[in-house]
PDB file of N, CA and C in Angstrom:
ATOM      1  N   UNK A   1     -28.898 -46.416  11.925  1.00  0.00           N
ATOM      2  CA  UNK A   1     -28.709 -45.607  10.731  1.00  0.00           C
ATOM      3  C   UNK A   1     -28.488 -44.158  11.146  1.00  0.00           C
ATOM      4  N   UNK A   2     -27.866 -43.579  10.209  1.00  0.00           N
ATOM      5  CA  UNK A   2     -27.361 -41.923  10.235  1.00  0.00           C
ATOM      6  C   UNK A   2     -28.589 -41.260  10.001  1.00  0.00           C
ATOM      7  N   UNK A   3     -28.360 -39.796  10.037  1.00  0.00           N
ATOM      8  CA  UNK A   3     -29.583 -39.079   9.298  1.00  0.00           C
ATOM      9  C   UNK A   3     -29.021 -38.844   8.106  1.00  0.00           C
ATOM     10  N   UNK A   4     -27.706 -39.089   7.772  1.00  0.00           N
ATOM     11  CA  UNK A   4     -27.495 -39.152   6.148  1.00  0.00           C
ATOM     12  C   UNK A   4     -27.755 -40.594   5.487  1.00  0.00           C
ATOM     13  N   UNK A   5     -27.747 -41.343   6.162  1.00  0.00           N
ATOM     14  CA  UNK A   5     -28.153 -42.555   5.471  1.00  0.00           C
ATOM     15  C   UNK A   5     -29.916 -42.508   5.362  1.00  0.00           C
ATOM     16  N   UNK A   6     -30.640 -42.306   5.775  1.00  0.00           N
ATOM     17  CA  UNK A   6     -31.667 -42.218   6.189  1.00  0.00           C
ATOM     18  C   UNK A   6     -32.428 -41.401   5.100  1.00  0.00           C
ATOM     19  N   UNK A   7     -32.040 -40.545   5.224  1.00  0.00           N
ATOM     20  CA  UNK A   7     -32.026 -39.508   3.916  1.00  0.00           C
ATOM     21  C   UNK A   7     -31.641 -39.903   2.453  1.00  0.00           C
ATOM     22  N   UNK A   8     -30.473 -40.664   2.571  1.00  0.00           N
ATOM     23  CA  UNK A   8     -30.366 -41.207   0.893  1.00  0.00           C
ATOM     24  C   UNK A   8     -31.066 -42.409   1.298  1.00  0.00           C
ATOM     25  N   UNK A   9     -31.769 -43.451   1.723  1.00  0.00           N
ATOM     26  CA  UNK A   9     -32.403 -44.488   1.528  1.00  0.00           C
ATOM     27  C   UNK A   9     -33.615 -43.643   1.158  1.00  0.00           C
ATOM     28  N   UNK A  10     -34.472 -42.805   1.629  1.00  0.00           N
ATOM     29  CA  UNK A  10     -35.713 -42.125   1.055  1.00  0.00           C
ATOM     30  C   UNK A  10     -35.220 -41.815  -0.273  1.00  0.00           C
ATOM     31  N   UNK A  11     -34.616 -41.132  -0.280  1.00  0.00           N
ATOM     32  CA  UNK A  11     -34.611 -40.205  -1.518  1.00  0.00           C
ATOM     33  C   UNK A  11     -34.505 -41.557  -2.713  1.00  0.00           C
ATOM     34  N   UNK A  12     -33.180 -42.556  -2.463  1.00  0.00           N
ATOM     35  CA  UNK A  12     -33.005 -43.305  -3.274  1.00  0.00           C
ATOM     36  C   UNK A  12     -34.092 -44.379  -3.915  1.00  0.00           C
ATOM     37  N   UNK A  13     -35.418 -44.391  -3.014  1.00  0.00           N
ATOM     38  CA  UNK A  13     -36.185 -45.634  -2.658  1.00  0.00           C
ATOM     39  C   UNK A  13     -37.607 -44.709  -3.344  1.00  0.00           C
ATOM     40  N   UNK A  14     -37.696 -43.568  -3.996  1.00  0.00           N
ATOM     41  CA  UNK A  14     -38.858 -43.012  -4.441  1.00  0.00           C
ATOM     42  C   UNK A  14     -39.591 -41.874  -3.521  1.00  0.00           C
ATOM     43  N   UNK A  15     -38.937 -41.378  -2.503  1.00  0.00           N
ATOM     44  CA  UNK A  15     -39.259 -40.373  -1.769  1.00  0.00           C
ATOM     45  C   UNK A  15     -38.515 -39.483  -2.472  1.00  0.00           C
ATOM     46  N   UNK A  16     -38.986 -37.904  -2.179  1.00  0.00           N
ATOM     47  CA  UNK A  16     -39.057 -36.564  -3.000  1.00  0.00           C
ATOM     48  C   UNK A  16     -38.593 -35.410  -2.050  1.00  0.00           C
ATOM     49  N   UNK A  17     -37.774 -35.017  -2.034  1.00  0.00           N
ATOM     50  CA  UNK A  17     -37.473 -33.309  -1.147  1.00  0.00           C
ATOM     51  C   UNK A  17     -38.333 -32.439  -1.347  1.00  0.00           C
ATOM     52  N   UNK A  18     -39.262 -32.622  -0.647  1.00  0.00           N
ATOM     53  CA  UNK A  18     -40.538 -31.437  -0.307  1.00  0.00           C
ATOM     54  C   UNK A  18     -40.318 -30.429   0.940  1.00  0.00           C
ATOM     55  N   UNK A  19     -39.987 -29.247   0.974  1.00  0.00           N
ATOM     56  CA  UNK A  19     -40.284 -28.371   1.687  1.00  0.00           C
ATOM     57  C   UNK A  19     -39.101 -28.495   3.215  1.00  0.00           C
ATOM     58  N   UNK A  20     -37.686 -29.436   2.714  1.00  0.00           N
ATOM     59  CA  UNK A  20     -36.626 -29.415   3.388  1.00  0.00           C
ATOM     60  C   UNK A  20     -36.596 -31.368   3.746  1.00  0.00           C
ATOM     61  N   UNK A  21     -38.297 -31.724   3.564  1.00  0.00           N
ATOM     62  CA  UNK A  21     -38.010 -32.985   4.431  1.00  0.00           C
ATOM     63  C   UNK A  21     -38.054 -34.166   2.840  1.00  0.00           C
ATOM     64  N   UNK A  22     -37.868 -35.348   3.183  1.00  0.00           N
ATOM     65  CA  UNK A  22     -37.637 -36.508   2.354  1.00  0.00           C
ATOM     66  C   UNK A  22     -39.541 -36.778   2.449  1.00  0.00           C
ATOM     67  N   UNK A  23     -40.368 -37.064   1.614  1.00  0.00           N
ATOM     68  CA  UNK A  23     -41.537 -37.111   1.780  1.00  0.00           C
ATOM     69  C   UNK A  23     -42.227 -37.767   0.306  1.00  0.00           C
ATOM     70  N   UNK A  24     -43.299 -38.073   0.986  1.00  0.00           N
ATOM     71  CA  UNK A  24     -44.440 -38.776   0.163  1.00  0.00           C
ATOM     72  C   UNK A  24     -45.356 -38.240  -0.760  1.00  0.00           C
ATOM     73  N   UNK A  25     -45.841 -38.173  -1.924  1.00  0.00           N
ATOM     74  CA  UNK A  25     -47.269 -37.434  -2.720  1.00  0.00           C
ATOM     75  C   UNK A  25     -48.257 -38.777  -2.511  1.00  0.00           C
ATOM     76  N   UNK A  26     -49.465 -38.310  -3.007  1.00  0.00           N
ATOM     77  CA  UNK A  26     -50.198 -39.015  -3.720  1.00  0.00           C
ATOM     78  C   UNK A  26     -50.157 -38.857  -4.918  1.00  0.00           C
ATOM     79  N   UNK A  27     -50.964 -39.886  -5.588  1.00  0.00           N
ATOM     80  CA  UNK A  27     -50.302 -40.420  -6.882  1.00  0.00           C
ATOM     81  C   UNK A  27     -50.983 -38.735  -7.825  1.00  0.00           C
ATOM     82  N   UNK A  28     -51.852 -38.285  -7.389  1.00  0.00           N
ATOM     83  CA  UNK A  28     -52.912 -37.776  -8.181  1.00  0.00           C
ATOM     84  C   UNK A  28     -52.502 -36.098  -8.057  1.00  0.00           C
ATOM     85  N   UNK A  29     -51.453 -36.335  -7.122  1.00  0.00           N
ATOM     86  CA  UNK A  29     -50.925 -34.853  -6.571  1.00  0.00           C
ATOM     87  C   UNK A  29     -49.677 -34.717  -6.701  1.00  0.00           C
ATOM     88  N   UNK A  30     -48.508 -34.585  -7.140  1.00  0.00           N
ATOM     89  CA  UNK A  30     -47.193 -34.976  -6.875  1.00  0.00           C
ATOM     90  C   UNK A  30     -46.284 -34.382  -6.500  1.00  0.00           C
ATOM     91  N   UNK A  31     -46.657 -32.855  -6.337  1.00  0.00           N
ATOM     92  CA  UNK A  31     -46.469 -31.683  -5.404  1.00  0.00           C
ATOM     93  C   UNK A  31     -46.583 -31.353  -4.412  1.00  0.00           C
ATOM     94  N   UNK A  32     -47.465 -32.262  -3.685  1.00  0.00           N
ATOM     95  CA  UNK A  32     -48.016 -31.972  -2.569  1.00  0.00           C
ATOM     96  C   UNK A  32     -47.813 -33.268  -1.468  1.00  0.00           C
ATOM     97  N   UNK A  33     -47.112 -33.168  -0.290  1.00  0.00           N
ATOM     98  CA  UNK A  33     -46.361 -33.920   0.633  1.00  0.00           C
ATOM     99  C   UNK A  33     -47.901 -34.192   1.271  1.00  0.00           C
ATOM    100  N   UNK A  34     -47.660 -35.316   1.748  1.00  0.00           N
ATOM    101  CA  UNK A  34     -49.096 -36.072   2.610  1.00  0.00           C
ATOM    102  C   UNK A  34     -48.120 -36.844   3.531  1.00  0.00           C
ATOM    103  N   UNK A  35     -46.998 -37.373   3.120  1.00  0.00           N
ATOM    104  CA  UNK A  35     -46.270 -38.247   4.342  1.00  0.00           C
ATOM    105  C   UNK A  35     -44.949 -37.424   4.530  1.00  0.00           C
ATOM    106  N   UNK A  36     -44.291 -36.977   5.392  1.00  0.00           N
ATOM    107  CA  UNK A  36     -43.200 -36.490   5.494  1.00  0.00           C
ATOM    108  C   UNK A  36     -42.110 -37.084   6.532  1.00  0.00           C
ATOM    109  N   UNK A  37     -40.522 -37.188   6.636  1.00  0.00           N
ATOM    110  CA  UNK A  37     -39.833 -37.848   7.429  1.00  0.00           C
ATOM    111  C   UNK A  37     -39.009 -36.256   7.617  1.00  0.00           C
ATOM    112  N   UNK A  38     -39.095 -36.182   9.266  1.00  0.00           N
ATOM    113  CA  UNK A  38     -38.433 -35.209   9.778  1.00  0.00           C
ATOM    114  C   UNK A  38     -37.311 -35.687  10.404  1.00  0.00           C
ATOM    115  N   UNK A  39     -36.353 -35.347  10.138  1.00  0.00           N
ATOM    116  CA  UNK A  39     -34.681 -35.261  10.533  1.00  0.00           C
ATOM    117  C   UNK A  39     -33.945 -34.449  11.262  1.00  0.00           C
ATOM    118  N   UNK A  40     -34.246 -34.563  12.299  1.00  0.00           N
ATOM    119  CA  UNK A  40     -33.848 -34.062  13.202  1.00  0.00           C
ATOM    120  C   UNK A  40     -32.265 -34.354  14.173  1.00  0.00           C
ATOM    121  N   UNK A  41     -31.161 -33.438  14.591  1.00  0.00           N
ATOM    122  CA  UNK A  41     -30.252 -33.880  15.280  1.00  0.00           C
ATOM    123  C   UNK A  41     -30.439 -35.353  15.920  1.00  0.00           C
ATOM    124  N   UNK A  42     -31.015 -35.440  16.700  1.00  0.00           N
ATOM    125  CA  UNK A  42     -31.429 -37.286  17.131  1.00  0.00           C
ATOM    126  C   UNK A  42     -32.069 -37.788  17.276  1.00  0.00           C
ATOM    127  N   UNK A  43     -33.220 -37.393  16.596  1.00  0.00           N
ATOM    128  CA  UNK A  43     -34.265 -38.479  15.784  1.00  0.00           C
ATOM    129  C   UNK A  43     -35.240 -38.302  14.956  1.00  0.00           C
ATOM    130  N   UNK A  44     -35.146 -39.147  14.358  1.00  0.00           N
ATOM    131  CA  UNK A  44     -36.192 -39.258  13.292  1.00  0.00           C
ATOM    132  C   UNK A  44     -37.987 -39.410  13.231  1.00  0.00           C
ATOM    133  N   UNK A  45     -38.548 -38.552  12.410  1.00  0.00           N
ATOM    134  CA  UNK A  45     -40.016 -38.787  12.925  1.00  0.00           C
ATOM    135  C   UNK A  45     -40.465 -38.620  11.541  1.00  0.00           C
ATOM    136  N   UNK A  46     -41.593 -39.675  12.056  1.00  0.00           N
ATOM    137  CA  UNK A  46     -42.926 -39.490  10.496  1.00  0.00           C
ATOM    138  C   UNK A  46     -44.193 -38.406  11.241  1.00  0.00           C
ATOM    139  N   UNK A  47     -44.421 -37.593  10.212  1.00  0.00           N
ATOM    140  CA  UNK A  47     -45.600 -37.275  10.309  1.00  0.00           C
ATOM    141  C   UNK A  47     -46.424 -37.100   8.907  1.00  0.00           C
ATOM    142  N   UNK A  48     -47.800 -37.297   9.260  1.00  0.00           N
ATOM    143  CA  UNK A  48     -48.825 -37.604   7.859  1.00  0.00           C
ATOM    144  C   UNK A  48     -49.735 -36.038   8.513  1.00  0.00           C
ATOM    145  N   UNK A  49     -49.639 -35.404   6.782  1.00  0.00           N
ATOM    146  CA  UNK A  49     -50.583 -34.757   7.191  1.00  0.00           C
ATOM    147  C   UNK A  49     -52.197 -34.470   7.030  1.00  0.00           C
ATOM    148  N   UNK A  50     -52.766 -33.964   8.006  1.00  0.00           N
ATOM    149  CA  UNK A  50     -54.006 -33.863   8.503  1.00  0.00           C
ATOM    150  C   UNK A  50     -55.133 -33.518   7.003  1.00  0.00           C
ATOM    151  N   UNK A  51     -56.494 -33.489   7.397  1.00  0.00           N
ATOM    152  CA  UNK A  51     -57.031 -33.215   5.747  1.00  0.00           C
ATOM    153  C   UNK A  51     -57.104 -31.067   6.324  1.00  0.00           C
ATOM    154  N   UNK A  52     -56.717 -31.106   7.589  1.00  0.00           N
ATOM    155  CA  UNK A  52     -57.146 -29.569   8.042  1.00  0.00           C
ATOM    156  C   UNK A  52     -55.610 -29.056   7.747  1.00  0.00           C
ATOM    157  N   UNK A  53     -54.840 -29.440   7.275  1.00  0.00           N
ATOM    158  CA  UNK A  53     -53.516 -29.026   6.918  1.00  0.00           C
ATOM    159  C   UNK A  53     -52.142 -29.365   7.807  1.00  0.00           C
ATOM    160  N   UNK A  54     -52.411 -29.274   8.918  1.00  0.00           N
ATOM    161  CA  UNK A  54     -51.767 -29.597  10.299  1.00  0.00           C
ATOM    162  C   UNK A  54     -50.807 -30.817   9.983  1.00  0.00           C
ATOM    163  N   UNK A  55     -49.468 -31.099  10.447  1.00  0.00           N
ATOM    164  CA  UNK A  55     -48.887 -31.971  10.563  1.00  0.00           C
ATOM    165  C   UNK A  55     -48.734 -33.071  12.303  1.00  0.00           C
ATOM    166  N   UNK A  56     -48.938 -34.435  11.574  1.00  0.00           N
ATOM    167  CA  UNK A  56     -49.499 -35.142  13.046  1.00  0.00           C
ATOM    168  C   UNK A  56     -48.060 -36.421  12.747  1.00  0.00           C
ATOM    169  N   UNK A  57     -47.428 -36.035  13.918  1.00  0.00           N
ATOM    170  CA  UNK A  57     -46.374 -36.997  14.129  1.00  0.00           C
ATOM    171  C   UNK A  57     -47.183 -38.337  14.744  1.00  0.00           C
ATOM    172  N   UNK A  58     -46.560 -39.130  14.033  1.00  0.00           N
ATOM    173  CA  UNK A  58     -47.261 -40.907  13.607  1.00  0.00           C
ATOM    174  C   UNK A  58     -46.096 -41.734  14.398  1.00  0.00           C
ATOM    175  N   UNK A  59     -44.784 -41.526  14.399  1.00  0.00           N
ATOM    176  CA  UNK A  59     -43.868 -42.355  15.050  1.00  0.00           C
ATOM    177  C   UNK A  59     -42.601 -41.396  14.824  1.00  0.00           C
ATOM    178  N   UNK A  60     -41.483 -42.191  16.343  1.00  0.00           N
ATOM    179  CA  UNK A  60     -40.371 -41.281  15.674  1.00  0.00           C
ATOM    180  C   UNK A  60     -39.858 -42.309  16.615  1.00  0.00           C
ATOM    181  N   UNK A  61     -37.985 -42.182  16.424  1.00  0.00           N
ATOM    182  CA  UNK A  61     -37.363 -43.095  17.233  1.00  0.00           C
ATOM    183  C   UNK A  61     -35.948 -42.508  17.114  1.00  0.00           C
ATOM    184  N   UNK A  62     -35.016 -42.886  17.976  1.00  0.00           N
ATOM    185  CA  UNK A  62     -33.539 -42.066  18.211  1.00  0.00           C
ATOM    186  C   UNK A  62     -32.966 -42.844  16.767  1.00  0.00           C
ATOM    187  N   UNK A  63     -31.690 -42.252  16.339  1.00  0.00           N
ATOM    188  CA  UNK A  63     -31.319 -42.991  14.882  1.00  0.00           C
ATOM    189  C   UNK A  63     -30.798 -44.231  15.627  1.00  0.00           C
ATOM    190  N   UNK A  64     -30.297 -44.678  16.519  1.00  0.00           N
ATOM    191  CA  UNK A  64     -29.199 -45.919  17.180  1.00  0.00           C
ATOM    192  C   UNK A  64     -30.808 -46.829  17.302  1.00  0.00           C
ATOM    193  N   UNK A  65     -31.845 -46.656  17.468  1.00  0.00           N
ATOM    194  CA  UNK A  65     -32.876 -47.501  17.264  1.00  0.00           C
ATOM    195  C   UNK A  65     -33.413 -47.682  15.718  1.00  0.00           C
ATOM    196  N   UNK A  66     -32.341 -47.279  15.026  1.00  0.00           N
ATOM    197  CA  UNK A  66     -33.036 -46.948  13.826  1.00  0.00           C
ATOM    198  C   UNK A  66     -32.202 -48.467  12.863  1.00  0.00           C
ATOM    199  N   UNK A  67     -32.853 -49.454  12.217  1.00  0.00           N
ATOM    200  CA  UNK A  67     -31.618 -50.274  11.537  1.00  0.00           C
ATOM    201  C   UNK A  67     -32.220 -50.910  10.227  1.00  0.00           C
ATOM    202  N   UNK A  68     -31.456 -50.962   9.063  1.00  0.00           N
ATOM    203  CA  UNK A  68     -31.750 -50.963   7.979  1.00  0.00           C
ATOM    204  C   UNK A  68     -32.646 -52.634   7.932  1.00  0.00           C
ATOM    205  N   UNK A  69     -33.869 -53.254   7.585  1.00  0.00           N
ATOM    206  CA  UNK A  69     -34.231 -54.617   7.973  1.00  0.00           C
ATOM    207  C   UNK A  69     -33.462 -55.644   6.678  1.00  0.00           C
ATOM    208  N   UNK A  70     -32.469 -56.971   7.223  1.00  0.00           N
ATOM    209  CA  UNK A  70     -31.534 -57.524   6.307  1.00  0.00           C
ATOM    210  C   UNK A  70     -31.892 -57.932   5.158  1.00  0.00           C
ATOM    211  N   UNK A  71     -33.346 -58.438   4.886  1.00  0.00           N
ATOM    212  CA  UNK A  71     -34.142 -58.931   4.017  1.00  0.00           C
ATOM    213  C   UNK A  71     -34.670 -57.472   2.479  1.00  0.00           C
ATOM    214  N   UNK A  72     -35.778 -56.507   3.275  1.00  0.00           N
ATOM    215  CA  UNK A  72     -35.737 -55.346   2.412  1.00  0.00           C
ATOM    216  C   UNK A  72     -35.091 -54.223   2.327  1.00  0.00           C
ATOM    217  N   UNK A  73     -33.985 -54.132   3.533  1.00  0.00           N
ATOM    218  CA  UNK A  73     -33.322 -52.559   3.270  1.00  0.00           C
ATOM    219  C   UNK A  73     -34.298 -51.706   3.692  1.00  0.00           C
ATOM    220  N   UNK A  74     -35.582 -51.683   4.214  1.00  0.00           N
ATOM    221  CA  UNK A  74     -36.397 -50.919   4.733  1.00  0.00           C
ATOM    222  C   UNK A  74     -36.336 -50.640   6.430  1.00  0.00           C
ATOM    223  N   UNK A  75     -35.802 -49.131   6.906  1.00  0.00           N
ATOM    224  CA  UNK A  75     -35.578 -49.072   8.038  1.00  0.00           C
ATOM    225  C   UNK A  75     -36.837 -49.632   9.081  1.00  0.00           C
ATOM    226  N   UNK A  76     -35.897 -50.240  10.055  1.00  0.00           N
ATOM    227  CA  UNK A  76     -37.225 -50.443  11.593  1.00  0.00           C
ATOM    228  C   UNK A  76     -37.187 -49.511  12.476  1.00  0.00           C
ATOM    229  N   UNK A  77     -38.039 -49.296  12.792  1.00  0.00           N
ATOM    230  CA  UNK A  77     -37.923 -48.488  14.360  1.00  0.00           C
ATOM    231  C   UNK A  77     -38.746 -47.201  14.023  1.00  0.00           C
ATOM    232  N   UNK A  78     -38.895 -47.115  13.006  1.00  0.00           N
ATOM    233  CA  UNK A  78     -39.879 -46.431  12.374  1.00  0.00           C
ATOM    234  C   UNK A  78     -41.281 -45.794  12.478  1.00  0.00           C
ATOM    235  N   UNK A  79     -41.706 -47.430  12.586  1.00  0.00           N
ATOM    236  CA  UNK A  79     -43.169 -47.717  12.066  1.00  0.00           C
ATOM    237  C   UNK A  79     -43.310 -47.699  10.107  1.00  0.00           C
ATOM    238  N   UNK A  80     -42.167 -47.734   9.299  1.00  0.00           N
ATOM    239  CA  UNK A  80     -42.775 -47.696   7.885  1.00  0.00           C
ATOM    240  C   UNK A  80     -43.331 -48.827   7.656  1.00  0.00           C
ATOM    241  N   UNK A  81     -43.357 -49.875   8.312  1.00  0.00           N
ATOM    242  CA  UNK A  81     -43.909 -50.902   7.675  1.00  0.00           C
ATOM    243  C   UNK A  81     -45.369 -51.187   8.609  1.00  0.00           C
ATOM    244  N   UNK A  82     -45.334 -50.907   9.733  1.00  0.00           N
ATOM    245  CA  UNK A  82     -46.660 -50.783  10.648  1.00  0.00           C
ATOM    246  C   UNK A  82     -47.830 -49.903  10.553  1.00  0.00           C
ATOM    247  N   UNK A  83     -47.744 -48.314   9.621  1.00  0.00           N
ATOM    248  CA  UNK A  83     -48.503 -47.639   9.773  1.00  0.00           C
ATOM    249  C   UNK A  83     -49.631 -48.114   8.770  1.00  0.00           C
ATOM    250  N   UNK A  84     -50.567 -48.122   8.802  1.00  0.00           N
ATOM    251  CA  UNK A  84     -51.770 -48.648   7.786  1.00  0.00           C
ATOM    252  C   UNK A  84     -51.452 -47.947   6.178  1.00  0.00           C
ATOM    253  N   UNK A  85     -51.243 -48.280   5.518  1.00  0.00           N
ATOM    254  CA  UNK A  85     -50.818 -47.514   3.990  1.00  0.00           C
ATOM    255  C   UNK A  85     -49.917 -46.979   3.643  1.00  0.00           C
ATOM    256  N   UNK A  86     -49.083 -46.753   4.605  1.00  0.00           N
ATOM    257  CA  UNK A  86     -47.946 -46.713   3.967  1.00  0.00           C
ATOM    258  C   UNK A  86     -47.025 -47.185   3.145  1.00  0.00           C
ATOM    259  N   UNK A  87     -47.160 -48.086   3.394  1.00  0.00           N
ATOM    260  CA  UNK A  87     -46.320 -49.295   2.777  1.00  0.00           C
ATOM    261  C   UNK A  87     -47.015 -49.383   0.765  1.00  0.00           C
ATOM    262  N   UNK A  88     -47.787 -48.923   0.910  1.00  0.00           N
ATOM    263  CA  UNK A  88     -48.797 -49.288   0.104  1.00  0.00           C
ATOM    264  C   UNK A  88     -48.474 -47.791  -1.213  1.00  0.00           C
ATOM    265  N   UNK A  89     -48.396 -46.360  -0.156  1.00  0.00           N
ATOM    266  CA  UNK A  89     -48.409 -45.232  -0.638  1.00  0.00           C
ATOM    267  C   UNK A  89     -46.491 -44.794  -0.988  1.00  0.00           C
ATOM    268  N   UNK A  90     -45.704 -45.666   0.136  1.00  0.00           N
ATOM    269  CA  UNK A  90     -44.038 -45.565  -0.628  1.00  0.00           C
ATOM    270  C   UNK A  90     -43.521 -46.609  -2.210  1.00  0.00           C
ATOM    271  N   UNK A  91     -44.727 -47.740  -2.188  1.00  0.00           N
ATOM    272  CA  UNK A  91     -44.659 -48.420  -3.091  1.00  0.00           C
ATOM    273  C   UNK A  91     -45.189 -47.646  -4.497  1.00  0.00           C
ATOM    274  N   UNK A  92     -46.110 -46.913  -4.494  1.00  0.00           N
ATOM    275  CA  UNK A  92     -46.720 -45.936  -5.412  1.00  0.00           C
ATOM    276  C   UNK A  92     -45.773 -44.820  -5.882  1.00  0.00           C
ATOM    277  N   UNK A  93     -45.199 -44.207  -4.771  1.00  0.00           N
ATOM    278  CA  UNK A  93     -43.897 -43.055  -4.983  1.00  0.00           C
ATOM    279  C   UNK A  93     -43.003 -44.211  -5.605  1.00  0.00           C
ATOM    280  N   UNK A  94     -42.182 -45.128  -5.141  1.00  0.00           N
ATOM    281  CA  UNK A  94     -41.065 -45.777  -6.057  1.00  0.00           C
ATOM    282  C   UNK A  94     -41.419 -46.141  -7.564  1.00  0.00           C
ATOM    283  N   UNK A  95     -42.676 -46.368  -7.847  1.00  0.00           N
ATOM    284  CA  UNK A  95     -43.212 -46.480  -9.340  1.00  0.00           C
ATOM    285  C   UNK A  95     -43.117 -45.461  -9.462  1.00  0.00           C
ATOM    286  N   UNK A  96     -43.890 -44.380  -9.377  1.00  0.00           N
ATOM    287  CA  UNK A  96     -43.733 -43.165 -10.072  1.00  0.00           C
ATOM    288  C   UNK A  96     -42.506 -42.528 -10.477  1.00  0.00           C
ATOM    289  N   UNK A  97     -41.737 -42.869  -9.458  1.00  0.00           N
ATOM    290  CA  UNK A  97     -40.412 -42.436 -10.004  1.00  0.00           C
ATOM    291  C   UNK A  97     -39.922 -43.236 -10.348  1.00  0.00           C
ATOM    292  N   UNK A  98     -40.241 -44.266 -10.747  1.00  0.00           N
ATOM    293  CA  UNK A  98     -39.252 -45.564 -11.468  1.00  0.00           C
ATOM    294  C   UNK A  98     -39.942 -45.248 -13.258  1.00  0.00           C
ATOM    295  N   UNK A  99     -41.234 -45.314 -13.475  1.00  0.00           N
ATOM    296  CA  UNK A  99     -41.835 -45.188 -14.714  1.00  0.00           C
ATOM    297  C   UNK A  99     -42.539 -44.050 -15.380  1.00  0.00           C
ATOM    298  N   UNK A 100     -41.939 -43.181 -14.100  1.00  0.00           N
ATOM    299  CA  UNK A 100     -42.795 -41.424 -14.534  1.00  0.00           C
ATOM    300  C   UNK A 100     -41.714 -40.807 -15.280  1.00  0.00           C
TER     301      UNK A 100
END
């Protein structure tokens, strides 16, 4: 995947343009980024941030390791589907923006 594809699969899938990057709220906050995807020239990285404010890169991978999975359309190479809650906290963002 591109970093423009990459970018419209977040955005399209219930992720939010927070502060330049494609990113996550909690449900209770919706202003405020807790998961963020950094886009970078050649590669892509998650970082979640810290409760001390700090941003902590969680996974990242070159985009040519990056490939849409055939079944959900959810990129691999990631870690979105490996990190503990995530999966759980992008499912919460796609409601919210599906019924908010």
């Amino acid at each position: 995947m591109t970093q423009d594809e990459l970018s419209a699969w977040a955005l399209k899938t219930g992720w939010k343009l927070i502060g330049g990057h494609p990113s996550l709220t909690r449900p209770g906050r919706p202003k405020e980024a807790i998961v963020r995807m950094v886009l970078k020239v050649t590669v892509a990285s998650i970082e979640i941030k810290k409760p001390s404010g700090k941003w902590d890169k969680v996974s990242s991978a070159a985009y040519g390791d990056i490939a849409p999975d055939p079944d959900t359309n959810v990129p691999r190479g990631l870690g979105l589907v490996s990190i503990t809650g995530l999966s759980k906290l992008m499912q919460d963002n796609r409601d919210a923006a599906v019924f908010g």
